[in-house]
PDB file of N, CA and C in Angstrom:
ATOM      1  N   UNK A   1      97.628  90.576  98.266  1.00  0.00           N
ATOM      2  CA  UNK A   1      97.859  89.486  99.181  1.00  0.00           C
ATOM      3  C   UNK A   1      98.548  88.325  98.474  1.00  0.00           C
ATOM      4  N   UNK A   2      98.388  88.155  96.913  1.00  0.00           N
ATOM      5  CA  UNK A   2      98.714  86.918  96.008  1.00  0.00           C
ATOM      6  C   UNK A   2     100.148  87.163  96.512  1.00  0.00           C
ATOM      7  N   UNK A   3     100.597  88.843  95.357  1.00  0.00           N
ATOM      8  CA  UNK A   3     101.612  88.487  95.697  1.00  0.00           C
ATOM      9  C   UNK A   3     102.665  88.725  96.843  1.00  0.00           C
ATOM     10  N   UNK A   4     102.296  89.168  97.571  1.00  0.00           N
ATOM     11  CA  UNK A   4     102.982  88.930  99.235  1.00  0.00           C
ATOM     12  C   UNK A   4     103.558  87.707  99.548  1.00  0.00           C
ATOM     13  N   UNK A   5     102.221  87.058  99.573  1.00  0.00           N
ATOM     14  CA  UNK A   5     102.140  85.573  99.952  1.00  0.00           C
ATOM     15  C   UNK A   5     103.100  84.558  98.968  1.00  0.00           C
ATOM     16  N   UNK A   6     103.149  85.102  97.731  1.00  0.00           N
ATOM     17  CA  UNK A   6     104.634  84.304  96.427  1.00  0.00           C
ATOM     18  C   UNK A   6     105.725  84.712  97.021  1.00  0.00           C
ATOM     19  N   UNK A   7     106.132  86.213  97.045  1.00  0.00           N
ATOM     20  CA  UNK A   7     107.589  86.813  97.634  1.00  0.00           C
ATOM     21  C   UNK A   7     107.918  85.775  99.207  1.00  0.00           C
ATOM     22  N   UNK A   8     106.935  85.400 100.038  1.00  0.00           N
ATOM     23  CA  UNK A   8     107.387  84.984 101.265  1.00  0.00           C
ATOM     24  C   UNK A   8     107.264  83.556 100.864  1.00  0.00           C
ATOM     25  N   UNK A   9     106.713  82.963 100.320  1.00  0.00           N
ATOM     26  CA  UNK A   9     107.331  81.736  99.595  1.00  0.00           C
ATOM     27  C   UNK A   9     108.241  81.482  99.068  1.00  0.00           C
ATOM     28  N   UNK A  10     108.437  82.000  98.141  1.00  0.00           N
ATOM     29  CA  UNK A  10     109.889  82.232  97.630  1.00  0.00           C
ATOM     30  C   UNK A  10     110.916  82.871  98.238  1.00  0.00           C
ATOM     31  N   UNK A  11     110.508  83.483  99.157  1.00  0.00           N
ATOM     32  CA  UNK A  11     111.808  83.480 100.382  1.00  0.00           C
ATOM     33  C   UNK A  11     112.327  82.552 101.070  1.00  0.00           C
ATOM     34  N   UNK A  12     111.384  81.969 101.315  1.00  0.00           N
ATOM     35  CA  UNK A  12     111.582  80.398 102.325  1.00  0.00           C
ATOM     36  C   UNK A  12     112.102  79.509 101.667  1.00  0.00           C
ATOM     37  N   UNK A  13     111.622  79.345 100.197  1.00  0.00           N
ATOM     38  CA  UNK A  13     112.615  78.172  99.864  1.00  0.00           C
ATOM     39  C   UNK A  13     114.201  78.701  98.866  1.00  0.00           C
ATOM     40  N   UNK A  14     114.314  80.031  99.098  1.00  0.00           N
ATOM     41  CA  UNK A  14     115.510  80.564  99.042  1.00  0.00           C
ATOM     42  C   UNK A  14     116.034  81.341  99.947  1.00  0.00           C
ATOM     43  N   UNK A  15     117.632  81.791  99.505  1.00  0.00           N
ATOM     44  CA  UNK A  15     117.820  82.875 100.408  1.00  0.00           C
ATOM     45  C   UNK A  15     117.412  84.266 100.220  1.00  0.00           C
ATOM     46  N   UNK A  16     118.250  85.324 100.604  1.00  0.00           N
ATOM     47  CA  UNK A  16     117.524  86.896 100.540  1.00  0.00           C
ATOM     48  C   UNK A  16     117.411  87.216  99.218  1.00  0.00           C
ATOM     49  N   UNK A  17     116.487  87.998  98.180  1.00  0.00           N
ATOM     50  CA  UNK A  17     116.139  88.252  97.320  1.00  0.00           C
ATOM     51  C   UNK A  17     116.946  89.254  96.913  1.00  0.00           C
ATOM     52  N   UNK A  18     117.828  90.126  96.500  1.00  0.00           N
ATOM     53  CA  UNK A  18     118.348  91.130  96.124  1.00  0.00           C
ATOM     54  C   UNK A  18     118.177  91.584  94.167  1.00  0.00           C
ATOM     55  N   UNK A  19     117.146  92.417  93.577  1.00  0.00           N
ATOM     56  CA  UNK A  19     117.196  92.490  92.051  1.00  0.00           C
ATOM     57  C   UNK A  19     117.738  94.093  92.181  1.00  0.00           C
ATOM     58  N   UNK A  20     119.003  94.204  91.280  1.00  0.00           N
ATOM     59  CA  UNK A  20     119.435  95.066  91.161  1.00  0.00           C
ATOM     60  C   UNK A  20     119.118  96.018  89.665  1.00  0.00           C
ATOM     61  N   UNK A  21     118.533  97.192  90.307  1.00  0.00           N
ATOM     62  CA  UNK A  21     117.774  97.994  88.969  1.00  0.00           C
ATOM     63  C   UNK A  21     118.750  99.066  88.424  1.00  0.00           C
ATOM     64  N   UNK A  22     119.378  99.893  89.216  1.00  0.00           N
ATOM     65  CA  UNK A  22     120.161 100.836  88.666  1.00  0.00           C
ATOM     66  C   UNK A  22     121.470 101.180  89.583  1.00  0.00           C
ATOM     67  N   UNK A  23     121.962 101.952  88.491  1.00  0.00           N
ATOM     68  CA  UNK A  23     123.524 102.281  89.598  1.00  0.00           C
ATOM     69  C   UNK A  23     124.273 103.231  88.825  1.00  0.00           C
ATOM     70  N   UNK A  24     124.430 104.272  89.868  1.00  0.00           N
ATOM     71  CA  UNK A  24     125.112 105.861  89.707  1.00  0.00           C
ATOM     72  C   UNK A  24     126.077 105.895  90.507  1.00  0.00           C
ATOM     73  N   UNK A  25     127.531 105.903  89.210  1.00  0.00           N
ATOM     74  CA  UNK A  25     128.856 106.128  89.609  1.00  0.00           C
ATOM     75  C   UNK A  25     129.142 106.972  89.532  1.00  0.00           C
ATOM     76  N   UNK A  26     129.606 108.229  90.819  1.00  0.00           N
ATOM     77  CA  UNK A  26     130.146 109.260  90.997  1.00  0.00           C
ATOM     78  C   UNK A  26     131.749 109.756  90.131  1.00  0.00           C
ATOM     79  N   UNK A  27     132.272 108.672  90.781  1.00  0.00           N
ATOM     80  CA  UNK A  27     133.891 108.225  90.455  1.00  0.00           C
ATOM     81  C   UNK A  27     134.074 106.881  90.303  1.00  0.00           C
ATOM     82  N   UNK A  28     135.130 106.679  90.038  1.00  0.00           N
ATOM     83  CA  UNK A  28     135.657 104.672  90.108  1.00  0.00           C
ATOM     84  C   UNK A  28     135.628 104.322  91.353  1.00  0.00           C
ATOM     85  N   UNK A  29     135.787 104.968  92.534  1.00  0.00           N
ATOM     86  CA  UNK A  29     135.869 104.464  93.781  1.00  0.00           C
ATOM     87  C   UNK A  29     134.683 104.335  94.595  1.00  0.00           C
ATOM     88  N   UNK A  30     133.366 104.970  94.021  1.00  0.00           N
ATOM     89  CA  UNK A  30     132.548 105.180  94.691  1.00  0.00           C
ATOM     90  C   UNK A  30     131.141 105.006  93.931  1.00  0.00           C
ATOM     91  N   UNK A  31     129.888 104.239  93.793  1.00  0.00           N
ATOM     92  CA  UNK A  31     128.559 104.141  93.233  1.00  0.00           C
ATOM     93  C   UNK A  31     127.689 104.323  94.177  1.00  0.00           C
ATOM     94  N   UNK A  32     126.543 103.864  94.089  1.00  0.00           N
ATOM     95  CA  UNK A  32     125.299 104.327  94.492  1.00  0.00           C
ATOM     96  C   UNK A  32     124.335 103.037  93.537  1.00  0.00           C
ATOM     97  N   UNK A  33     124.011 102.257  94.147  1.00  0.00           N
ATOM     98  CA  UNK A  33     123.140 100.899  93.811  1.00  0.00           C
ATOM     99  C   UNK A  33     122.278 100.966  94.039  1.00  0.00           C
ATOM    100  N   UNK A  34     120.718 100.693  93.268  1.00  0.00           N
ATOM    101  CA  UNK A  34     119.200 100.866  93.842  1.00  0.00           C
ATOM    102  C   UNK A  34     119.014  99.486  92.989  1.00  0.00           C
ATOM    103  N   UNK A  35     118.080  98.884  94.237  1.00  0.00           N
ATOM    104  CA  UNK A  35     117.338  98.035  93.847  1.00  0.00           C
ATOM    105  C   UNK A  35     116.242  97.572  94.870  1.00  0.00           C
ATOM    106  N   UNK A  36     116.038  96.123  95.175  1.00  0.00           N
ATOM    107  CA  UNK A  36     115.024  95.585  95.783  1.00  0.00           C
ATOM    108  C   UNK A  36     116.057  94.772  96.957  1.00  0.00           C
ATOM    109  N   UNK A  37     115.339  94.266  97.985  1.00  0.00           N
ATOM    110  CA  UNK A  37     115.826  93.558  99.062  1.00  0.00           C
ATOM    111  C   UNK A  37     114.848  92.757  99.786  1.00  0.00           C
ATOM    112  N   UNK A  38     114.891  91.228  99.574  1.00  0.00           N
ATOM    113  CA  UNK A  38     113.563  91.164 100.236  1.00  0.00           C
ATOM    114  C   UNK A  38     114.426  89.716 101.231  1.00  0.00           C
ATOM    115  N   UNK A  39     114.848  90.068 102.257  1.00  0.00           N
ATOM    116  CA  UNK A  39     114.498  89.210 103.746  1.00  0.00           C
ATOM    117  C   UNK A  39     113.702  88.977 104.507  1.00  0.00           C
ATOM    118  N   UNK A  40     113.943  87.878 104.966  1.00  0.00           N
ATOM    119  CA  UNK A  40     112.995  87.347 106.001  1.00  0.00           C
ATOM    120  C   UNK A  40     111.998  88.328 106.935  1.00  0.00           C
ATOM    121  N   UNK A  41     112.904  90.088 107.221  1.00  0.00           N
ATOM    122  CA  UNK A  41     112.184  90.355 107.888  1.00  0.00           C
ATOM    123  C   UNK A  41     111.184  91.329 107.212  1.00  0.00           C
ATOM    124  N   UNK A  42     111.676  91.322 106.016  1.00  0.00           N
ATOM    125  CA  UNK A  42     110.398  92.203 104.796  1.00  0.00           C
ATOM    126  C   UNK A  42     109.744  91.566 104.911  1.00  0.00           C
ATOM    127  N   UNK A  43     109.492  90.353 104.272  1.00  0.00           N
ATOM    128  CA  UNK A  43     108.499  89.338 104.021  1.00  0.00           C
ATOM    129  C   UNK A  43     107.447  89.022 104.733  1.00  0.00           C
ATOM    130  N   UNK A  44     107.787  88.994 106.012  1.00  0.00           N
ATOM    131  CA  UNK A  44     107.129  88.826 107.321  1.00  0.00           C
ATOM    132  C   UNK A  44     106.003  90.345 107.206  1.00  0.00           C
ATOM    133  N   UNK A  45     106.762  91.763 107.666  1.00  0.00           N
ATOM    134  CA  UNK A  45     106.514  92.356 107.392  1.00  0.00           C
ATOM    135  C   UNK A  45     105.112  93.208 106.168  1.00  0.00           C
ATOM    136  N   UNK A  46     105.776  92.193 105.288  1.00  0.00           N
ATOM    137  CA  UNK A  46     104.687  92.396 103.951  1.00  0.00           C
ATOM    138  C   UNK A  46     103.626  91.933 103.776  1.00  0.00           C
ATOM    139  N   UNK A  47     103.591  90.221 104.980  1.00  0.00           N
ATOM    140  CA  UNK A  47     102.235  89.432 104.657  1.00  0.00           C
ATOM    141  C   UNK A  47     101.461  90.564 105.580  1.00  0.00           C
ATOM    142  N   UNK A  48     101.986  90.899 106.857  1.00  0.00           N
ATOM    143  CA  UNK A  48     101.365  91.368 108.378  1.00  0.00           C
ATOM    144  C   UNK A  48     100.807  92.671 107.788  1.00  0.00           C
ATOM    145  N   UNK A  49     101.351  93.586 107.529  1.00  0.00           N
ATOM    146  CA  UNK A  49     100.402  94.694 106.350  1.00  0.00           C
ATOM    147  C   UNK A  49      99.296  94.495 105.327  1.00  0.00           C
ATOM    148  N   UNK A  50      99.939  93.803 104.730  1.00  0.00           N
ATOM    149  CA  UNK A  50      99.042  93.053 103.814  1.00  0.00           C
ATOM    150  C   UNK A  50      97.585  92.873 104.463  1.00  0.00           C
ATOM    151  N   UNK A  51      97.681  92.066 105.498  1.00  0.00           N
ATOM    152  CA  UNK A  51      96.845  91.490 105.975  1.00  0.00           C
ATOM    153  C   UNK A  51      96.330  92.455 107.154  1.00  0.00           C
ATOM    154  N   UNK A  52      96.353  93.183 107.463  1.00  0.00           N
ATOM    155  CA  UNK A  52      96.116  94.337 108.163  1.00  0.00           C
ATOM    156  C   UNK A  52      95.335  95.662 107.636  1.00  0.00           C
ATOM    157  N   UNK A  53      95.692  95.873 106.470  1.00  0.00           N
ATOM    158  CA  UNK A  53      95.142  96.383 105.266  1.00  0.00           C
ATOM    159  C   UNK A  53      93.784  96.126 104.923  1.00  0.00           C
ATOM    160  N   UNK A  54      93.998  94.682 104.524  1.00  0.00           N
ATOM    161  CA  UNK A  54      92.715  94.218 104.019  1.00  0.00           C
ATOM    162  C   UNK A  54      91.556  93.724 104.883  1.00  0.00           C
ATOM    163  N   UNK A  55      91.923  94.015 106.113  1.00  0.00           N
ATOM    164  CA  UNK A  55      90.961  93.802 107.682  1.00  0.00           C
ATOM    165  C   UNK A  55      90.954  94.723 107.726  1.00  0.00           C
ATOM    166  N   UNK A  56      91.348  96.156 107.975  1.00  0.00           N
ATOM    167  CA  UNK A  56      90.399  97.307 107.685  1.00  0.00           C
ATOM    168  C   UNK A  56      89.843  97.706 106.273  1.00  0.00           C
ATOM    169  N   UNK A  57      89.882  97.342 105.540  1.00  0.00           N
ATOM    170  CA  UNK A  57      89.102  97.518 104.224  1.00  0.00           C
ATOM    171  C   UNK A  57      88.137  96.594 104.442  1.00  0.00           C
ATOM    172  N   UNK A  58      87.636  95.959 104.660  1.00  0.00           N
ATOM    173  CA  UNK A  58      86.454  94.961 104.649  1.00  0.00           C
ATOM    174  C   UNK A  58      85.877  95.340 106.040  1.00  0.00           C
ATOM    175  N   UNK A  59      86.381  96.062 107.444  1.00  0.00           N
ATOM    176  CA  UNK A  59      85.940  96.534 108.463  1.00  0.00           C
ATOM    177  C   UNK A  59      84.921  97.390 108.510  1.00  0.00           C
ATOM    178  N   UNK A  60      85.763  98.686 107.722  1.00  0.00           N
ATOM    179  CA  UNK A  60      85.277  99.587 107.172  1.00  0.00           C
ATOM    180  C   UNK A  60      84.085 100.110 106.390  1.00  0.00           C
ATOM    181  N   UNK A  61      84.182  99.067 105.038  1.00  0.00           N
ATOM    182  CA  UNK A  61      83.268  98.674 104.524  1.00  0.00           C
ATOM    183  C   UNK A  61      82.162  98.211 105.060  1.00  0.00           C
ATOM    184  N   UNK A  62      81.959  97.058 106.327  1.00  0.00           N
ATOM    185  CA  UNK A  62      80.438  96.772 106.921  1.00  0.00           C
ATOM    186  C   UNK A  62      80.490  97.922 107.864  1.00  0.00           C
ATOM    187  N   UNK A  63      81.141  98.436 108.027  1.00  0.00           N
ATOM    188  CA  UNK A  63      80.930  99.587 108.923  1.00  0.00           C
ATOM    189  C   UNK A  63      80.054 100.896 108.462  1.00  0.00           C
ATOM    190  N   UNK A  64      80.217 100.984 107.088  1.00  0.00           N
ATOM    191  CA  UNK A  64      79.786 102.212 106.277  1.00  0.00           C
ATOM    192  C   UNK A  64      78.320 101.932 105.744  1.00  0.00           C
ATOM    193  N   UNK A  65      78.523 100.313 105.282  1.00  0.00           N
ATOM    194  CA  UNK A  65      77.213  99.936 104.934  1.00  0.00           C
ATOM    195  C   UNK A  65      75.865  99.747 106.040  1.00  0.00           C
TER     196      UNK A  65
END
């Protein structure tokens, strides 16, 4: 949840996040780029899981107990 909640902070007071990790060139005309991407609508995304997650884990839990 910490860091969810940093990435969507740090989204807001920047723009889209892009860290680029690797890259496989076929030819000169053509690669293949992997990395990370984190927009507005990840972010969003990431707290709402996040937090969805951890409301059934603690659900669950008084549920079992």
């Amino acid at each position: 949840m910490v860091f969810s909640t940093y990435l969507f902070i740090h989204q807001i007071n920047s723009s889209s996040i892009y860290q680029y990790i690797w890259s496989w060139t076929i030819n000169n005309d053509f690669s293949l780029e992997f990395g990370h991407l984190i927009d507005p609508l990840t972010s969003i995304l990431l707290i709402l899981i996040t937090t969805v997650g951890i409301s059934v884990l603690v659900y669950s839990d008084n549920y079992v107990s």
